[in-house]
Protein backbone atom coordinates (compact mmCIF):
# COMPACT_ATOMS: atom_id res chain seq x y z
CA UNK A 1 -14.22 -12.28 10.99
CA UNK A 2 -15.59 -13.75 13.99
CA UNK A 3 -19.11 -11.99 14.15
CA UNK A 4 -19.74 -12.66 17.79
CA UNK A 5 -19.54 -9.87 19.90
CA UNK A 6 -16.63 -9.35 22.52
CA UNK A 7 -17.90 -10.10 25.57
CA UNK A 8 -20.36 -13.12 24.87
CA UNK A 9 -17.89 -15.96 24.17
CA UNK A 10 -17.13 -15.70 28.02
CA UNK A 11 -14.93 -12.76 28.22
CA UNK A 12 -15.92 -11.15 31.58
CA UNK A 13 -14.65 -8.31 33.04
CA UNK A 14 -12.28 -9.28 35.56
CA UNK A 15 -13.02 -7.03 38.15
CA UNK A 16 -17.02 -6.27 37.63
CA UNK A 17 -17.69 -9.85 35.97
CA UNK A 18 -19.38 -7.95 32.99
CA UNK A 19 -18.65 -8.74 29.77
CA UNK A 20 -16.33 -7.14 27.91
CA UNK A 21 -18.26 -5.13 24.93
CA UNK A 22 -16.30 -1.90 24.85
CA UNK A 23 -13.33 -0.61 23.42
CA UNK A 24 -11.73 2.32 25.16
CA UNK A 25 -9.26 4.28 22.83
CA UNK A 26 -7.29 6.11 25.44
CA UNK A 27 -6.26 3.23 27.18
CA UNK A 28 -6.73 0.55 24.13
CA UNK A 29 -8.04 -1.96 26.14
CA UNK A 30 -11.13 -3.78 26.39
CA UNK A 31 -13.91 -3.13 29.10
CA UNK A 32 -17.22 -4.01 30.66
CA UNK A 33 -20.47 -0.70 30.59
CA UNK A 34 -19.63 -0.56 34.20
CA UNK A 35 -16.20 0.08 33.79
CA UNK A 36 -17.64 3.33 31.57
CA UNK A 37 -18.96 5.26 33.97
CA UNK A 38 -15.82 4.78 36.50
CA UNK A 39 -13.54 7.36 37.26
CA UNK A 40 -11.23 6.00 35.25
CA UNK A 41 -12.88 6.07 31.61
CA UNK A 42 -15.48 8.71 32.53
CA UNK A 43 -13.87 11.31 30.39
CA UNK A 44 -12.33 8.89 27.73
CA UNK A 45 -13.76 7.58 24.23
CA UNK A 46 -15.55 4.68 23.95
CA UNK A 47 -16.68 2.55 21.27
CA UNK A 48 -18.63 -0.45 20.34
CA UNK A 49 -15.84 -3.38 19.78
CA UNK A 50 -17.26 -4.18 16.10
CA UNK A 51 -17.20 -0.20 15.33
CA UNK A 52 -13.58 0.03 16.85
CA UNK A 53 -12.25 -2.55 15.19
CA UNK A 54 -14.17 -1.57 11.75
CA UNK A 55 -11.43 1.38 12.79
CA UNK A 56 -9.00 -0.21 12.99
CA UNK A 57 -9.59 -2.08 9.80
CA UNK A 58 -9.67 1.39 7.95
CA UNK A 59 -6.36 2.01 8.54
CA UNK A 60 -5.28 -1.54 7.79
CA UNK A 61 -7.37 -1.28 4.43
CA UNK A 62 -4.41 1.61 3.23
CA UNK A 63 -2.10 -0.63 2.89
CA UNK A 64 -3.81 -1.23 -0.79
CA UNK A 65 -2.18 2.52 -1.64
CA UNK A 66 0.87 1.55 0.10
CA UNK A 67 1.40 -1.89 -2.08
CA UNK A 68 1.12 0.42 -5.21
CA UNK A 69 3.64 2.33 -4.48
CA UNK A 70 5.70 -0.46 -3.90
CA UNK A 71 5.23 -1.91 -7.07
CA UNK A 72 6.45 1.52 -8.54
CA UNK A 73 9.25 1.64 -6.72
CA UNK A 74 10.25 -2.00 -8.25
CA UNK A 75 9.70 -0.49 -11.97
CA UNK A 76 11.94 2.45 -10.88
CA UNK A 77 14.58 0.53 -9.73
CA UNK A 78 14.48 -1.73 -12.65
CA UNK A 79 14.58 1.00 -15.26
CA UNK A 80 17.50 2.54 -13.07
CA UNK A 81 19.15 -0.61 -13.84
CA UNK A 82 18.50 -0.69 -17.37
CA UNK A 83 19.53 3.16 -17.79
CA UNK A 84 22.69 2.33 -15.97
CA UNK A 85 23.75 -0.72 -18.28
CA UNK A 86 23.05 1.45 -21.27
CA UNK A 87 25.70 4.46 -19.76
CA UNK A 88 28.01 1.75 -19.58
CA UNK A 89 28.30 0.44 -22.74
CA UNK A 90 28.01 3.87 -24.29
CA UNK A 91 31.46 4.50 -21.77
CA UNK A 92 33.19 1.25 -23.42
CA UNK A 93 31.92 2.43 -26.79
CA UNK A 94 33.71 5.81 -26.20
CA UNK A 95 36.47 3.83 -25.35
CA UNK A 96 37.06 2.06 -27.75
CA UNK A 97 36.49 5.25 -30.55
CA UNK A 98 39.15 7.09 -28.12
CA UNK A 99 41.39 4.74 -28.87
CA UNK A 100 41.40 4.38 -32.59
CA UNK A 101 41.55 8.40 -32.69
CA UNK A 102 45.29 7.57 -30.14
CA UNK A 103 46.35 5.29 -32.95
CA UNK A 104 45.74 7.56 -36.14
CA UNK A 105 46.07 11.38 -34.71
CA UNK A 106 48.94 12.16 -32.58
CA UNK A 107 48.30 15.44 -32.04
CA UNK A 108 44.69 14.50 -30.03
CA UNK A 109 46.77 13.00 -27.48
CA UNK A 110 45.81 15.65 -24.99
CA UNK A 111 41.92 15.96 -25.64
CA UNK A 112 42.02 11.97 -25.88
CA UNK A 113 43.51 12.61 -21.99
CA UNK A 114 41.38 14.37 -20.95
CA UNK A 115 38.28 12.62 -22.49
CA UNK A 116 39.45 9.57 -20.72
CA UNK A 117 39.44 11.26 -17.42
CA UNK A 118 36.08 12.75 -18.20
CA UNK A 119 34.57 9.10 -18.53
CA UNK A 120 36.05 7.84 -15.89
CA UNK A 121 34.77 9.55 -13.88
CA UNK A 122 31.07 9.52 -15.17
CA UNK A 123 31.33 5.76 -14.96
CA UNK A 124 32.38 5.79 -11.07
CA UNK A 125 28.99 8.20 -10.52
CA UNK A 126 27.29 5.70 -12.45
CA UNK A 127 28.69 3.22 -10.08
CA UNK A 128 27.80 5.09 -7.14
CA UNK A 129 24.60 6.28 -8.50
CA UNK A 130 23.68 2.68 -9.01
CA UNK A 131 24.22 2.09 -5.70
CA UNK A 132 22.61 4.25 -4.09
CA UNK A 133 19.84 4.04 -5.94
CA UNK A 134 19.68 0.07 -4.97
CA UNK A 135 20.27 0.58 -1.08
CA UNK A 136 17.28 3.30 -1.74
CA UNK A 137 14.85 1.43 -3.32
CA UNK A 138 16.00 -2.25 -1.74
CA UNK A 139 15.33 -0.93 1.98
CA UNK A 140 12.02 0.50 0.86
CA UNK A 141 10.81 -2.16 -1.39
CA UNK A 142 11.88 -4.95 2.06
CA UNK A 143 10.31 -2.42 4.25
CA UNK A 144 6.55 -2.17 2.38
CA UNK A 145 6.53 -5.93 1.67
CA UNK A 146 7.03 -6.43 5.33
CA UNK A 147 4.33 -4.34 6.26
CA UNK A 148 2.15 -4.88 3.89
CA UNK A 149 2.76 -9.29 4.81
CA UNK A 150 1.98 -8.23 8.90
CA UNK A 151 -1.10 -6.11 7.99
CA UNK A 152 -2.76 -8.91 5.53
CA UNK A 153 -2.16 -11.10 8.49
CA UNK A 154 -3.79 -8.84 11.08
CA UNK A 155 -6.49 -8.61 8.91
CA UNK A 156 -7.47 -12.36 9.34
CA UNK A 157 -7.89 -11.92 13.06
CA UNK A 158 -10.84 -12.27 15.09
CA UNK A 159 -12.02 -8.52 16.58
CA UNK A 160 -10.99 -10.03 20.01
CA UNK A 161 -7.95 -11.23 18.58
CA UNK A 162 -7.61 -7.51 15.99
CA UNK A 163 -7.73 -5.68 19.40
CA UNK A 164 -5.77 -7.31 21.75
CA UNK A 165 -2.90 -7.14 19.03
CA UNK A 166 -3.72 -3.06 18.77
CA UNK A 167 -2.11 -2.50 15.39
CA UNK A 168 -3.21 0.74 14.53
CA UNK A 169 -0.84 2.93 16.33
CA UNK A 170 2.41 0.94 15.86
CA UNK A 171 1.19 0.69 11.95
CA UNK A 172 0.71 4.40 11.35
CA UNK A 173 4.00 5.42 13.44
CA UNK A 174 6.11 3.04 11.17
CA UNK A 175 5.03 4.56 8.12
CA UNK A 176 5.40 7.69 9.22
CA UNK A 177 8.72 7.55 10.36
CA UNK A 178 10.80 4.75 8.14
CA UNK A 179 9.86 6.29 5.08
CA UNK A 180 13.11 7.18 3.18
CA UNK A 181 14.37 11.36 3.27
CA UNK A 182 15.22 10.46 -0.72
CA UNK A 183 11.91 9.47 -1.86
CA UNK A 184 8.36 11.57 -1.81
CA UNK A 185 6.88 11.51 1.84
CA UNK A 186 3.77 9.49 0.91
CA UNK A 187 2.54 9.98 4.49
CA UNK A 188 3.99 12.75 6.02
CA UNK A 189 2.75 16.20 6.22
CA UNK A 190 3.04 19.30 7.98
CA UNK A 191 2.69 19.29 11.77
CA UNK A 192 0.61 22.47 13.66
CA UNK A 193 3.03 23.91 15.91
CA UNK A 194 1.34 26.43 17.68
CA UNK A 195 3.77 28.92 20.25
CA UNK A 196 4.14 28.21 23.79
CA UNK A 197 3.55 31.57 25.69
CA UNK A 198 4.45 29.91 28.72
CA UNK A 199 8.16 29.54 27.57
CA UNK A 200 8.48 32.94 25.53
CA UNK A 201 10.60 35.72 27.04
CA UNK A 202 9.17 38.99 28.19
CA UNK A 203 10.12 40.95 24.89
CA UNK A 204 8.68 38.20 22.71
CA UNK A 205 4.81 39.00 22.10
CA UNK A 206 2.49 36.09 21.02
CA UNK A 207 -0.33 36.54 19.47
CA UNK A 208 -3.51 35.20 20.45
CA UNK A 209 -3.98 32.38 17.62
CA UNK A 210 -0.34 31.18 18.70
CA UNK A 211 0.94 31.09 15.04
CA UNK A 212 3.14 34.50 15.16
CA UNK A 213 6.17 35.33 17.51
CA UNK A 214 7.68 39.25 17.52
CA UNK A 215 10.18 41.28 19.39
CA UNK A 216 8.86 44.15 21.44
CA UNK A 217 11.12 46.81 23.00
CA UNK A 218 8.96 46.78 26.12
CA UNK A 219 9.19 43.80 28.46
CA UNK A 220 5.57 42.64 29.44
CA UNK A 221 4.61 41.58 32.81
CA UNK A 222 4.59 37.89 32.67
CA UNK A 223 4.17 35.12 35.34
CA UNK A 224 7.78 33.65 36.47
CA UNK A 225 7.53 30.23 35.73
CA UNK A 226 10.92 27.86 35.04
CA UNK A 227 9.73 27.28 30.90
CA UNK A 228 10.49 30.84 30.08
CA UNK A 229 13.61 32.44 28.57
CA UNK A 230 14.72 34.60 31.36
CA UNK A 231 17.59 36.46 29.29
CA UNK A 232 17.36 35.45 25.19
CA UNK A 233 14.83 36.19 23.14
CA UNK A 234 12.92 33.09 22.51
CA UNK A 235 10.14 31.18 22.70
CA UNK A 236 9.53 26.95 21.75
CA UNK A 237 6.50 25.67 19.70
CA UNK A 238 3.82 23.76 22.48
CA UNK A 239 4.64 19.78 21.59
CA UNK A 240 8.03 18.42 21.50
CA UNK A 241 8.62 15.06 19.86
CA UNK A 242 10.86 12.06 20.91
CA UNK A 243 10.25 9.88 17.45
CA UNK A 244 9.03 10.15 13.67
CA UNK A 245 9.66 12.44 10.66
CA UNK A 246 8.14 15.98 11.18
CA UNK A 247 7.98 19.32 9.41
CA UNK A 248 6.34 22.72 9.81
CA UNK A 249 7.12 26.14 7.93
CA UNK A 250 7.70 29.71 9.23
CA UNK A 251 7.43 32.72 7.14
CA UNK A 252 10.62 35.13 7.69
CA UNK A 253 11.70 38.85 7.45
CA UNK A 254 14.83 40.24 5.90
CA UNK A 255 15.11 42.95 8.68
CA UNK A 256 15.91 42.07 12.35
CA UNK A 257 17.56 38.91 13.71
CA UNK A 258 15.87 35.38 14.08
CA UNK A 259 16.89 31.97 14.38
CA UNK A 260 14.20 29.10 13.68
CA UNK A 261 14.87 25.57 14.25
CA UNK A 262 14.63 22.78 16.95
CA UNK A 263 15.89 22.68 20.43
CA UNK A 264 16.13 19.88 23.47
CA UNK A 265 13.44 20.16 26.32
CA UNK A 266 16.10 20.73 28.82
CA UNK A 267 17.76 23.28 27.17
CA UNK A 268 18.40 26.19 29.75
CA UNK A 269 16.18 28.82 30.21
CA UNK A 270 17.60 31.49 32.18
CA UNK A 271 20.77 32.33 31.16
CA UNK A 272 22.16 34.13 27.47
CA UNK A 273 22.48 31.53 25.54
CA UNK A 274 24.55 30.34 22.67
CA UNK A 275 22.47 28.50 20.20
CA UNK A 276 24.45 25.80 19.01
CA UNK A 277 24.17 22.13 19.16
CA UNK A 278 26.24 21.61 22.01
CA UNK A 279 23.77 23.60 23.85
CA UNK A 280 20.65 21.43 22.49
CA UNK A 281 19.75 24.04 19.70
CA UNK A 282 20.00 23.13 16.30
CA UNK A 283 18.84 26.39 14.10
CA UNK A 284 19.41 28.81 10.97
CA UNK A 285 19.68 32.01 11.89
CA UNK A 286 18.84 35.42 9.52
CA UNK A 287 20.87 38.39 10.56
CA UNK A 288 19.32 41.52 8.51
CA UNK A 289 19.11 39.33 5.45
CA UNK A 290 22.47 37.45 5.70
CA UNK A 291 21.94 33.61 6.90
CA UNK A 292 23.91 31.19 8.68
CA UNK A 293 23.93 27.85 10.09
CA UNK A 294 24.57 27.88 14.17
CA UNK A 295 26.70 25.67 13.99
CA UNK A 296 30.49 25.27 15.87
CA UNK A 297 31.61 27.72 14.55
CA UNK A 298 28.67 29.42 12.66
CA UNK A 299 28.41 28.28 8.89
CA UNK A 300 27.62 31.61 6.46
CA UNK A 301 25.59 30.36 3.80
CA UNK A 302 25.70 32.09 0.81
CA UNK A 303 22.02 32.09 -0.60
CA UNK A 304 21.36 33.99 -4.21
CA UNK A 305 17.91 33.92 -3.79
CA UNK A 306 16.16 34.60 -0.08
CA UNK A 307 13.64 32.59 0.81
CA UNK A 308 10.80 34.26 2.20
CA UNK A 309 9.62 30.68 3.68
CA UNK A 310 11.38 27.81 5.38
CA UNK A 311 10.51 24.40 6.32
CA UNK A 312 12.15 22.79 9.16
CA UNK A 313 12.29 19.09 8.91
CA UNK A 314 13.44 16.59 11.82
CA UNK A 315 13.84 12.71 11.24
CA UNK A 316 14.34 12.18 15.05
CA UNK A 317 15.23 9.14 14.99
CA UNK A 318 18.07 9.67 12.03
CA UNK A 319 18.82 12.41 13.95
CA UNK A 320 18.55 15.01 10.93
CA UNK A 321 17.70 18.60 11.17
CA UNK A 322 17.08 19.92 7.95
CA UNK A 323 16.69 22.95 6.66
CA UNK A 324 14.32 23.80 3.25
CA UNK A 325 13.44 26.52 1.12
CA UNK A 326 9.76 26.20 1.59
CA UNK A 327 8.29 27.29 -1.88
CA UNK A 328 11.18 25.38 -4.08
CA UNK A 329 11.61 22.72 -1.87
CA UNK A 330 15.73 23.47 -2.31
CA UNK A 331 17.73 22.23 0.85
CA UNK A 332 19.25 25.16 2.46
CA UNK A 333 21.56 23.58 5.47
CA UNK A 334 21.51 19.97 6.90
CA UNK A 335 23.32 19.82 10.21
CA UNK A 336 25.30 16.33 10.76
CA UNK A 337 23.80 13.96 12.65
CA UNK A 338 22.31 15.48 16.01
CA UNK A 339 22.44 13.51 19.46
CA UNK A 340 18.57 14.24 21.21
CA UNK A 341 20.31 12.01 24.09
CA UNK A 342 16.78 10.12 23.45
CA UNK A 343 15.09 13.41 25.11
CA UNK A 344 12.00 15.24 23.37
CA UNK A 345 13.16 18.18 21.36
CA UNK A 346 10.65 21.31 20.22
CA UNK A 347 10.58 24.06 17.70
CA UNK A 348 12.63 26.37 18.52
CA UNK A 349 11.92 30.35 18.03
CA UNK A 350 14.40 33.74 18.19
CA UNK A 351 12.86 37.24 17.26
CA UNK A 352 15.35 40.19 17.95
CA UNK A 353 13.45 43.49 15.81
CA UNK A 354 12.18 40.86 13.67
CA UNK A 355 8.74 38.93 13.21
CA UNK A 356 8.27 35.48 12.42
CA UNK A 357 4.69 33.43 11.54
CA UNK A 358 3.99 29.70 11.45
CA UNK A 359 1.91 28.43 8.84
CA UNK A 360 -1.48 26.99 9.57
């Protein structure tokens, strides 16, 4: 690492001729101490270049974690493969004894049909097993040693050189969001989604930490404002998101109605709306302890065991809206593949004699 400071190699600030020492995080560019107390960065954090890009550097340094994982991923997929071979031959072993039992028993002619049929068609979920498990792995294993190559590079860098290229943000959305839905999320967790009371309706009462949503039979006297649900009975979580893998879970009531799930910024307001995906709404909806997916039409689902918590999970850009039981971690609903039209989308709230509470 180059241990002269930014600024003293002849970097000068181009429009106060200072040099260029700081490193403001807002706008992630370098400036001069002049350029600190403008307007412009008055408000904003800034840092010492050598202390942001020690920052910086922190976040490259997880890539160690990230390159172990890897490597575990490689002995998973080669014991897959190595499981798999050993399924096969026990199929052409069975095979082969089916056979001699055709040839000397007559009368087994129907269970030897059958048998046959039966390992058939364990070796084509082998087969598709195998598969799977190869696209699965092979993406992730491509997709770390990428990473893992680009950050070891970064790392040689000059801090000049380390902040002009600003890795940090581009790094952590990456592995945030191109993490596989089929293996653990080794960087993803829960979101805080906290209620918008600017958006709820009249008859939906927020409380005061923004964390639980319930229906009231009295309409309060609320600001008019085009956010809020004129005529349904809902209310969207404060931050929307346009990218990345994101979940958050909501504690539910058997009694009442309530839909949870995640809906498109523009989705209209002031009229009674349908929640389904054509409208921008993508949500699973509890009807006095029956659910259902709104989809087109609605989907019953037939659940044996209520869950008292869900977690919502959207891969925006896979376009997945996934439904979980929050304590089992059993999938409840997955809608096909949404269209966000590239727009932000939010979580999405309905209360109707019913109460529902986001975790912290």
């Amino acid at each position: 690492d180059d241990p002269t400071p930014l600024g003293e190699d002849g970097e000068v600030c181009e429009k106060h001729g200072e040099a260029l020492k700081l490193f403001c995080s807002e706008e992630e560019s370098l400036i001069c101490c002049i350029c600190r107390e403008s307007r412009a960065h008055r408000t904003h954090r800034v840092f010492p270049v050598e202390e942001a890009a020690q920052d910086y550097k922190v976040t490259l340094s997880r890539l160690q974690s990230l390159k172990k994982e890897t490597e575990k991923l490689q002995e998973l997929k080669q014991a897959g493969e190595l499981k798999h071979q050993e399924y096969l031959v026990c199929i052409e072993s069975d095979g082969k004894t089916v056979s001699e039992f055709k040839q000397a028993h007559h009368f087994l002619e129907e269970q030897e049909s059958l048998l046959l049929a039966q390992l058939n068609e364990l070796e084509r979920e082998i087969v598709r097993h195998q598969k799977k498990h190869k696209t699965i792995f092979g993406e992730e294993i491509i997709f770390y040693s990428a990473l893992i190559s680009a950050g070891e590079e970064k790392c040689k860098l000059s801090h000049r050189e380390f902040l002009q290229v600003r890795p940090g943000g581009l790094l952590k959305k990456e592995c945030a969001t191109c993490i596989s839905p089929f293996l653990p999320p080794l960087f993803l967790s829960a979101v805080n989604v906290n209620l918008d009371a600017e958006t709820a309706n009249p008859q939906v009462i927020i409380s005061e930490d923004r964390k639980c949503a319930r229906w009231d039979v009295t309409r309060t006297d609320v600001l008019h404002n085009p956010k809020r649900f004129k005529s349904s009975c809902c209310v969207l979580g404060c931050e929307g998101y346009a990218s990345g893998r994101h979940f958050w879970d909501v504690s539910v009531e058997d009694g009442g109605i309530w839909a949870i799930g995640v809906a498109r910024g523009s989705v209209r307001r002031k009229v009674d709306l349908k929640l389904t995906p054509e409208e921008g709404i993508w949500a699973l909806q509890g009807d006095f302890g029956q659910y259902q997916a709104l989809t087109s039409p609605v989907t019953p689902l037939p659940i044996s065991c209520t869950p008292k918590k869900i977690r919502v999970f959207l891969d925006y850009e896979r376009g997945q809206v996934e439904f979980l039981n929050a304590e089992t971690k059993d999938s409840v609903f997955v809608f096909p593949s949404a269209s966000f039209s590239g727009e932000r989308v939010f979580p999405f709230f309905k209360v109707l004699l019913a109460q529902l509470t986001l975790d912290s």
